[in-house]
C-alpha atoms as a PDB file:
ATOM      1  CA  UNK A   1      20.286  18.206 -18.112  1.00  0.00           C
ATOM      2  CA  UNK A   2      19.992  15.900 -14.860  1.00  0.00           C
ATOM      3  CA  UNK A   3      17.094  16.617 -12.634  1.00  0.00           C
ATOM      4  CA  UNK A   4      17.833  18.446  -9.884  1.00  0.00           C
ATOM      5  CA  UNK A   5      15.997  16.640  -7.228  1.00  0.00           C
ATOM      6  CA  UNK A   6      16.336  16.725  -3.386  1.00  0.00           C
ATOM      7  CA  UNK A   7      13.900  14.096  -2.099  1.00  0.00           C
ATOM      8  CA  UNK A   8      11.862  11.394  -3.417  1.00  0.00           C
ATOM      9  CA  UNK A   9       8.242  10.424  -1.932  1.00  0.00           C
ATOM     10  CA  UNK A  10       6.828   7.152  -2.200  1.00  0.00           C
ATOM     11  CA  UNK A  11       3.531   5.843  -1.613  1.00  0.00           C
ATOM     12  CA  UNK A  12       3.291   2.495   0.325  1.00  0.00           C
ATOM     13  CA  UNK A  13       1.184  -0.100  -1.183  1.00  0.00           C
ATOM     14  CA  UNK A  14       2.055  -1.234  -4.708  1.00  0.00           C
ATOM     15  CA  UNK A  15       4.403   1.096  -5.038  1.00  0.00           C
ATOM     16  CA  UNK A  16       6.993   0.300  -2.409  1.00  0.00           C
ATOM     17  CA  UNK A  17       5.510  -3.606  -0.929  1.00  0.00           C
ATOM     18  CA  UNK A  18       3.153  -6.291  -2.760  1.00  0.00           C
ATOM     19  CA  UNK A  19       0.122  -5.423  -1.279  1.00  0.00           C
ATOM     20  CA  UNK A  20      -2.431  -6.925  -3.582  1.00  0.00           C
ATOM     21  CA  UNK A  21      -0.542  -9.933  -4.198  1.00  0.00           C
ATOM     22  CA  UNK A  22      -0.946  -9.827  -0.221  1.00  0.00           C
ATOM     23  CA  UNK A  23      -4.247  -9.318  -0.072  1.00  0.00           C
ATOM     24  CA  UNK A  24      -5.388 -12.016  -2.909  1.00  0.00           C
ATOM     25  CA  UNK A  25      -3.016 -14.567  -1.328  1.00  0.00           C
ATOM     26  CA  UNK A  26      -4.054 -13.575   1.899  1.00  0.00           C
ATOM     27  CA  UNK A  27      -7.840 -14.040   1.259  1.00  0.00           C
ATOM     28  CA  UNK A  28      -7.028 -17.342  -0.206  1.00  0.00           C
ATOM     29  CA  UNK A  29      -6.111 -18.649   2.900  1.00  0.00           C
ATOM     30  CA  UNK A  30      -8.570 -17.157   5.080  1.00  0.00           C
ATOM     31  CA  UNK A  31     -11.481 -18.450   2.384  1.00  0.00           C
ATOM     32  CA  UNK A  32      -9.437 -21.783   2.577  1.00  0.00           C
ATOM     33  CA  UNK A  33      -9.831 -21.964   6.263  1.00  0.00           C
ATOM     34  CA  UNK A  34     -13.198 -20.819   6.882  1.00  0.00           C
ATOM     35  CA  UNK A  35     -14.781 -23.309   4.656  1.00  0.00           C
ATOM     36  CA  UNK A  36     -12.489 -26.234   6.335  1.00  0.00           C
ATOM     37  CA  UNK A  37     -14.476 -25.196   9.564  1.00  0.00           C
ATOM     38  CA  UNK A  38     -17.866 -24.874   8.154  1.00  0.00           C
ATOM     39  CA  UNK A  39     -18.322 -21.908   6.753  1.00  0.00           C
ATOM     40  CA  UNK A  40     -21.587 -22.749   4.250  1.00  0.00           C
ATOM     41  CA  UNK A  41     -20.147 -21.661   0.922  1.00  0.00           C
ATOM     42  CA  UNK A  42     -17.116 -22.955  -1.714  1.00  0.00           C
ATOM     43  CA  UNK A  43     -13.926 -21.630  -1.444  1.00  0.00           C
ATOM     44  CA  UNK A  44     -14.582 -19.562  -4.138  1.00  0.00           C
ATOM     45  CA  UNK A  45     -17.465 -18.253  -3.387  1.00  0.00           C
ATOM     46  CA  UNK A  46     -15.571 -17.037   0.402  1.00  0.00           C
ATOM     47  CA  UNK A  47     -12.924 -15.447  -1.342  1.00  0.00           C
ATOM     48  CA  UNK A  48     -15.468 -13.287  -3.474  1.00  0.00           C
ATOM     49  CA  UNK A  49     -17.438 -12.452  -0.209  1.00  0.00           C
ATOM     50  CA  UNK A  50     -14.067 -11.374   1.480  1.00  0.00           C
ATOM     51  CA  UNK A  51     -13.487  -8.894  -1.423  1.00  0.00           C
ATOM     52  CA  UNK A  52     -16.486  -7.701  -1.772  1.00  0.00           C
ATOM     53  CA  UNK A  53     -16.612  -6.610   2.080  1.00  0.00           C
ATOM     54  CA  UNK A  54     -12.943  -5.211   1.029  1.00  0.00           C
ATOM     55  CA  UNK A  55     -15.021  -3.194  -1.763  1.00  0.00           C
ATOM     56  CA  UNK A  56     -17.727  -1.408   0.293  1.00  0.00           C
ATOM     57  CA  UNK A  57     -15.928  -1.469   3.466  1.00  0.00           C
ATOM     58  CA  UNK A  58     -11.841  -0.656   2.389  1.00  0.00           C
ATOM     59  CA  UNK A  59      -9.136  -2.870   2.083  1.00  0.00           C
ATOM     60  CA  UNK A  60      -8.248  -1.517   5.694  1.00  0.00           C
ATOM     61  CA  UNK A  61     -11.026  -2.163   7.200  1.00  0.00           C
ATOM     62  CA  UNK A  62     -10.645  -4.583  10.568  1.00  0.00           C
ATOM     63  CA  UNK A  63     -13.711  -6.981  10.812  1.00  0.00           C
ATOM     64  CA  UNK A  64     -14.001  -8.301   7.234  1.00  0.00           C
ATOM     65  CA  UNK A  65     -14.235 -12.035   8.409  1.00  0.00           C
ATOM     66  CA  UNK A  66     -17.005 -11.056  11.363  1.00  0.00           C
ATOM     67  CA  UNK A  67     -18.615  -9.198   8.101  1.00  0.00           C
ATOM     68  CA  UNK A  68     -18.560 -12.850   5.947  1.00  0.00           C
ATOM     69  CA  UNK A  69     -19.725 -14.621   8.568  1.00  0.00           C
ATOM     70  CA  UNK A  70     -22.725 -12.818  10.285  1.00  0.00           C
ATOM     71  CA  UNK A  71     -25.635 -13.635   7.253  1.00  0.00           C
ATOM     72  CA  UNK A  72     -25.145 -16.730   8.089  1.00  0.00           C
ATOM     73  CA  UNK A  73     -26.613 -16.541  11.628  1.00  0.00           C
ATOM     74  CA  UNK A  74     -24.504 -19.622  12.902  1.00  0.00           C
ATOM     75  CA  UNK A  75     -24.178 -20.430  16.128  1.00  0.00           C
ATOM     76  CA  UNK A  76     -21.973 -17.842  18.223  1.00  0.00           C
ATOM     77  CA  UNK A  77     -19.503 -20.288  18.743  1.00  0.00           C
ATOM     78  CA  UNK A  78     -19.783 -21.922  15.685  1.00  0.00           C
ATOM     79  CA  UNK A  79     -19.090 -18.396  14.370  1.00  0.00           C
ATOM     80  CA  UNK A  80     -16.821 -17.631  16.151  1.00  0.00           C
ATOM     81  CA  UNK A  81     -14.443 -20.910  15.095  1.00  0.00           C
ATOM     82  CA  UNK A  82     -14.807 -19.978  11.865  1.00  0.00           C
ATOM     83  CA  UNK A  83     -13.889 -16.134  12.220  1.00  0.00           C
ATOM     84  CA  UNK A  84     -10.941 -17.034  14.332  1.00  0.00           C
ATOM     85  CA  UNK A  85      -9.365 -19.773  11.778  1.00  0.00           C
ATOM     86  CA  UNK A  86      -9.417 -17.398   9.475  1.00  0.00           C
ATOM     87  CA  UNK A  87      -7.892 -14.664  11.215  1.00  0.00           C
ATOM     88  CA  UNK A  88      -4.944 -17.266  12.049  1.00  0.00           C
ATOM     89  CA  UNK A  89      -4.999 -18.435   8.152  1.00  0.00           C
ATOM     90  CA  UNK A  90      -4.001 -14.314   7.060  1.00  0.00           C
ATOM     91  CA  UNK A  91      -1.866 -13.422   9.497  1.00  0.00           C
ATOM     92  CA  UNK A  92       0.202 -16.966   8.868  1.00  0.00           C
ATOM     93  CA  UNK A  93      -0.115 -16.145   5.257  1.00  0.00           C
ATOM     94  CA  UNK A  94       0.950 -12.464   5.790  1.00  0.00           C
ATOM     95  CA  UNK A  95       4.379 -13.346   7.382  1.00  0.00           C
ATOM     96  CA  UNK A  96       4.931 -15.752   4.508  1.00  0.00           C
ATOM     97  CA  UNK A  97       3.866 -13.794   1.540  1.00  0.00           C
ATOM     98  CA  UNK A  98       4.370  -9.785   2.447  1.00  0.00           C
ATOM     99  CA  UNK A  99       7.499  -8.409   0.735  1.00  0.00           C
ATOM    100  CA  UNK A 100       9.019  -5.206  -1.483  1.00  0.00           C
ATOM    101  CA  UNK A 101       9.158  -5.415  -4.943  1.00  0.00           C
ATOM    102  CA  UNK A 102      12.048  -6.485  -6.373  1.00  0.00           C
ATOM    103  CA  UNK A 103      14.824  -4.372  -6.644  1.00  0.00           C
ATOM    104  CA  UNK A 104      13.911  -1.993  -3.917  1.00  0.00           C
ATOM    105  CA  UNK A 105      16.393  -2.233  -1.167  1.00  0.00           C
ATOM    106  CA  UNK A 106      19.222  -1.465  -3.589  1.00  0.00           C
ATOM    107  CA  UNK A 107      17.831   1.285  -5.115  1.00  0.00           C
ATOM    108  CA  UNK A 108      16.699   2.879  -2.221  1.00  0.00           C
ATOM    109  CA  UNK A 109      20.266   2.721  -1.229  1.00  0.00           C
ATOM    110  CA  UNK A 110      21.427   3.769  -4.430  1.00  0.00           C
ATOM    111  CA  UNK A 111      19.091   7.224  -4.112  1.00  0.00           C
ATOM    112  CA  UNK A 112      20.560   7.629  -0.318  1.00  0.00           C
ATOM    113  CA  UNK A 113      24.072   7.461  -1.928  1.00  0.00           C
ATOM    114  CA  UNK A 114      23.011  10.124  -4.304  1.00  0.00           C
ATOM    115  CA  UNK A 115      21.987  12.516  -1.054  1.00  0.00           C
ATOM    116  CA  UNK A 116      18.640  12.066  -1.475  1.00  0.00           C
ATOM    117  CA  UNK A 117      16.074  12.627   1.512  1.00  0.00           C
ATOM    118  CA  UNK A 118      13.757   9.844   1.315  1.00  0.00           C
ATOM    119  CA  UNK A 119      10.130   9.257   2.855  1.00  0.00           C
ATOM    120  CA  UNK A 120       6.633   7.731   2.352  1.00  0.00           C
ATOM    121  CA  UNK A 121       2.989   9.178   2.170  1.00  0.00           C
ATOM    122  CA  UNK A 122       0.395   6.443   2.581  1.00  0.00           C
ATOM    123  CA  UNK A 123      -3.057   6.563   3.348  1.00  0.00           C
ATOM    124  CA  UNK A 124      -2.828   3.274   5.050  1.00  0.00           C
ATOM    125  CA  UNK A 125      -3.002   3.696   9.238  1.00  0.00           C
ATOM    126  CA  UNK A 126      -0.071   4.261  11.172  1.00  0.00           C
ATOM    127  CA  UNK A 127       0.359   0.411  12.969  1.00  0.00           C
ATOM    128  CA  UNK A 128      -0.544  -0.578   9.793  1.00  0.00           C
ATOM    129  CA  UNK A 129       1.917   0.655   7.986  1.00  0.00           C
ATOM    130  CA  UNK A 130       4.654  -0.056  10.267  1.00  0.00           C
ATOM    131  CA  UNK A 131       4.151  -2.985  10.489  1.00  0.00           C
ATOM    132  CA  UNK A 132       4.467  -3.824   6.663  1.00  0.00           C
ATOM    133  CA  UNK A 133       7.447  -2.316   6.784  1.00  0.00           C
ATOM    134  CA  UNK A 134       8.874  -4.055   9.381  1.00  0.00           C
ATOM    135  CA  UNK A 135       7.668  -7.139   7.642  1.00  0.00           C
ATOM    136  CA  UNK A 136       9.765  -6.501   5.113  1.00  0.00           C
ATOM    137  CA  UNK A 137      12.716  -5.353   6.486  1.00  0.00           C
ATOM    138  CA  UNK A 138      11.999  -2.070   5.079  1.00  0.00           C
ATOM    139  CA  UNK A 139      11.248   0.213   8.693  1.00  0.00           C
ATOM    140  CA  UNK A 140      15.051   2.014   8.575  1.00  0.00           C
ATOM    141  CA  UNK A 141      14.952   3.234   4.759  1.00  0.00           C
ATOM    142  CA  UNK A 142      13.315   6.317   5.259  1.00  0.00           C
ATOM    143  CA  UNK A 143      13.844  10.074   6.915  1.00  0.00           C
ATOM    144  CA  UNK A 144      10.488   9.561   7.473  1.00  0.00           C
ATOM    145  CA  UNK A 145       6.678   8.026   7.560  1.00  0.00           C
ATOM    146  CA  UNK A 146       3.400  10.211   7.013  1.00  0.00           C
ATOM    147  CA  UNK A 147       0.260   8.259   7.719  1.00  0.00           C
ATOM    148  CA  UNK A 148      -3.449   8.661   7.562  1.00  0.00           C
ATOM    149  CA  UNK A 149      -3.382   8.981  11.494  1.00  0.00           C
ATOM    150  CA  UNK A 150      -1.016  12.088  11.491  1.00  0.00           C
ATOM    151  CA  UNK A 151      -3.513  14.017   9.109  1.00  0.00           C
ATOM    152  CA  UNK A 152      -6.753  12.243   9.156  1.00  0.00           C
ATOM    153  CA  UNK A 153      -6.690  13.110   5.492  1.00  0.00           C
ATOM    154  CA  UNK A 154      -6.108  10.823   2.340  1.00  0.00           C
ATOM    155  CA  UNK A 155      -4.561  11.395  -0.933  1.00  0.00           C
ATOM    156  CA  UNK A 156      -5.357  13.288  -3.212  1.00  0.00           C
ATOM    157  CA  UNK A 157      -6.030  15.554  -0.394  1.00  0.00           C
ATOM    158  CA  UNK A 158      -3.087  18.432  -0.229  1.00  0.00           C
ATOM    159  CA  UNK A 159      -2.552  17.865   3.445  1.00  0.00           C
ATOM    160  CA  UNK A 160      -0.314  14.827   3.464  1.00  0.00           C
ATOM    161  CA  UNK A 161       1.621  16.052   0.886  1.00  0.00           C
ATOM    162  CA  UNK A 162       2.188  19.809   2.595  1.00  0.00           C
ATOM    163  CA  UNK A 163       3.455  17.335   5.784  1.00  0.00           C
ATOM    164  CA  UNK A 164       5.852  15.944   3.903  1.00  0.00           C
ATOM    165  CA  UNK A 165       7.473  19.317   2.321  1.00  0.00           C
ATOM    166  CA  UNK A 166       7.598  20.726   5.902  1.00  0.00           C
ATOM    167  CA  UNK A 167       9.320  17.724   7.349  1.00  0.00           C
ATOM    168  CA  UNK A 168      11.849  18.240   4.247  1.00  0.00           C
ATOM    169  CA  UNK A 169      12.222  22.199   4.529  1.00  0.00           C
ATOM    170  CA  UNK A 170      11.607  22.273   0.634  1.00  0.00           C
ATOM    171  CA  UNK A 171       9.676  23.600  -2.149  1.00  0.00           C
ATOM    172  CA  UNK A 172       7.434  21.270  -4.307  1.00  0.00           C
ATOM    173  CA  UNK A 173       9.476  21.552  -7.515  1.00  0.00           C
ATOM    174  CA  UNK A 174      12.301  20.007  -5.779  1.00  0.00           C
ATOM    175  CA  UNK A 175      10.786  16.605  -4.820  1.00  0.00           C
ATOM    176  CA  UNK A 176       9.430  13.488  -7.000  1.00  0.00           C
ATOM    177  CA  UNK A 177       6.398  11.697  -5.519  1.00  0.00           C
ATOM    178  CA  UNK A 178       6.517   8.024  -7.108  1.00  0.00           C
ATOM    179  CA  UNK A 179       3.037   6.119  -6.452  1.00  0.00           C
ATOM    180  CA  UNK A 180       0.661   3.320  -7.913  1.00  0.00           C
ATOM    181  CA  UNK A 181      -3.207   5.713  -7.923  1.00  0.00           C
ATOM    182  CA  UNK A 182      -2.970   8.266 -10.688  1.00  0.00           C
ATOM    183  CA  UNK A 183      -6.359   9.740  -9.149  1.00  0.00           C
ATOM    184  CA  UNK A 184      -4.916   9.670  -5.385  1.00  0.00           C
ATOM    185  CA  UNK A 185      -0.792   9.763  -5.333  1.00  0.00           C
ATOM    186  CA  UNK A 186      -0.342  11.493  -8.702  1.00  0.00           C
ATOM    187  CA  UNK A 187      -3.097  13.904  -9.039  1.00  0.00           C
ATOM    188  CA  UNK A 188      -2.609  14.699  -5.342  1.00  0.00           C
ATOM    189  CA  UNK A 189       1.327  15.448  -5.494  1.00  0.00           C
ATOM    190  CA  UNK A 190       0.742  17.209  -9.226  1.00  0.00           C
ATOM    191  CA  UNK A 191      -1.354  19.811  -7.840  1.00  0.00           C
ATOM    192  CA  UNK A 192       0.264  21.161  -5.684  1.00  0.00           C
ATOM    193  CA  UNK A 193       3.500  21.748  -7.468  1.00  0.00           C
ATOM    194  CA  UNK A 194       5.529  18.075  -6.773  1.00  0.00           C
ATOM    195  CA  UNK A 195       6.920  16.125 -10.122  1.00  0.00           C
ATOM    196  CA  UNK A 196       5.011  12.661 -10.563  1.00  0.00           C
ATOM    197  CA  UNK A 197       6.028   9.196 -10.913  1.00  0.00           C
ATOM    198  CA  UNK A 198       3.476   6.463 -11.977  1.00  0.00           C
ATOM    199  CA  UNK A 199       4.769   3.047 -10.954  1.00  0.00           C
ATOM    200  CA  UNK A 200       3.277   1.130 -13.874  1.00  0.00           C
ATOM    201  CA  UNK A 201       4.144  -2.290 -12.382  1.00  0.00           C
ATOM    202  CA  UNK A 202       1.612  -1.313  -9.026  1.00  0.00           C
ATOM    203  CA  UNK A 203      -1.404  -0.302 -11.353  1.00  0.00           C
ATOM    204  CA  UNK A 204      -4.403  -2.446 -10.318  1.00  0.00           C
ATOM    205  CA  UNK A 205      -6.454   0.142 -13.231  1.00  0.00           C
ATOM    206  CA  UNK A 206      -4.630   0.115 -16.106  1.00  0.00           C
ATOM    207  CA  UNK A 207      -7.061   2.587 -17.965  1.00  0.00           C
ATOM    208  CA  UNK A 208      -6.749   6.368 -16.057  1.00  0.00           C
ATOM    209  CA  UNK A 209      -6.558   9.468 -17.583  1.00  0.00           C
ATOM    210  CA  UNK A 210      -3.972  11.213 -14.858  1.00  0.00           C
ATOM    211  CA  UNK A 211      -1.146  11.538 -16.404  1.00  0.00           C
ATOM    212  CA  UNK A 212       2.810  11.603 -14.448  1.00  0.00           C
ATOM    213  CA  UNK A 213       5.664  13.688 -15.718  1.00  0.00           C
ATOM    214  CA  UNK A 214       7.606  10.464 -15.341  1.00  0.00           C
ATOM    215  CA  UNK A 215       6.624   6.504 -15.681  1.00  0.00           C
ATOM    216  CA  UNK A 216       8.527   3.531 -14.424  1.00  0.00           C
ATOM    217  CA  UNK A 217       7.911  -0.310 -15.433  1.00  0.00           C
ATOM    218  CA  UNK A 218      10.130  -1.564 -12.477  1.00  0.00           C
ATOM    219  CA  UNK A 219      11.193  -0.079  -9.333  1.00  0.00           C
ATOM    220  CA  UNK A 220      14.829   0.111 -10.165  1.00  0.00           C
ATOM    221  CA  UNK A 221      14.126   2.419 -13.630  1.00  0.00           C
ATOM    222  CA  UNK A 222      13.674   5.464 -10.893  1.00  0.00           C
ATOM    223  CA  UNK A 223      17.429   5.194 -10.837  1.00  0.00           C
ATOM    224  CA  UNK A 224      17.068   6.889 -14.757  1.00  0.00           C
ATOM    225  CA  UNK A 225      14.605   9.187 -13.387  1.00  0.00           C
ATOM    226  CA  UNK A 226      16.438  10.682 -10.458  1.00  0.00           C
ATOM    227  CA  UNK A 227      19.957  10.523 -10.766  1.00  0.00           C
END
């Protein structure tokens, strides 16, 4: 027997876009550039300050480069170069490198076609998240967007995903949330009543012990899953 689903969920990053791909690529660059303008350190060595700032601090969080640079006590200006230039090296690499997984465009067209509502729950902040989508040419897919700014609550809290059955006018049973974090999308949608998809392919873990009623190696097998 065919599931009987009436909307899918997806989480954003590594689920739906790139995003550590982005972010490694991304920190490359800014590393790259920093050291070009003086920054005292080896590439290398940058790129392992930037993520561990991304470690303690979040992968959202908005002064990472001020955060690299300020032990060093440089001169403001001289500081300040070297922030800036790297700054300009991510966002130039973010236009270049920020894009869906394969496969996704189609299939989210494919689920439409089947008369499936469609939306995302991320935990990322609203401009933030519109703007990868609009990046990737992915900002008219969905019925709609739930971000950490409409609930001031993150996965696995039960908030986000209560939004997102109200904006549908359903009942958990009847929608599939499909995310990368077993502990954050899966648990979160699992408890309170939604079927689970772990996208395999987003994992940056690969040990967990949350378990999804469904798993997918690529985005295109939730075709099997849904329809």
């Amino acid at each position: 027997m065919k599931n009987m689903f009436k909307a899918v969920l997806f989480d954003l990053d590594n689920t739906l876009i790139d995003f550590l791909t982005f972010k490694k690529e991304t920190a490359k660059a800014a590393a790259k550039a920093m050291v070009e303008q003086g920054l005292p350190l080896s590439e290398v060595q940058a790129y392992g300050k930037i993520f561990s700032v991304y470690d303690e601090k979040g992968i959202e969080y908005q002064k990472t480069f001020y955060e690299v640079v300020k032990p060093f006590n440089l001169e403001i200006n001289q500081a300040e170069k070297i922030q800036q230039a790297a700054i300009i090296a991510y966002l130039k690499r973010k236009f270049e490198i920020l894009r869906p997984y394969s496969m996704v465009k189609p299939t989210l067209k494919k689920l439409r076609e089947k008369g499936l509502k469609l939306g995302i729950v991320t935990d990322a902040p609203r401009n933030k998240a519109w703007q990868r989508l609009v990046i990737t040419n992915l900002e008219n897919e969905f019925d709609f967007v739930i971000t950490h700014d409409d609930t001031m609550e993150k996965k696995p809290h039960p908030t986000p995903f209560y939004l997102a059955l109200q904006k549908l006018n359903l009942l958990a049973p009847a929608c599939l949330f499909v995310g990368d974090n077993p502990e954050r999308d899966i648990k979160g949608a699992e408890e309170i009543g939604m079927k689970t998809c772990l996208a395999k392919y987003g994992l940056w873990n690969k040990q967990n012990e949350v378990r999804a009623d469904y798993d997918i190696e690529k985005f295109e097998d939730l075709i099997g899953v849904v329809v």
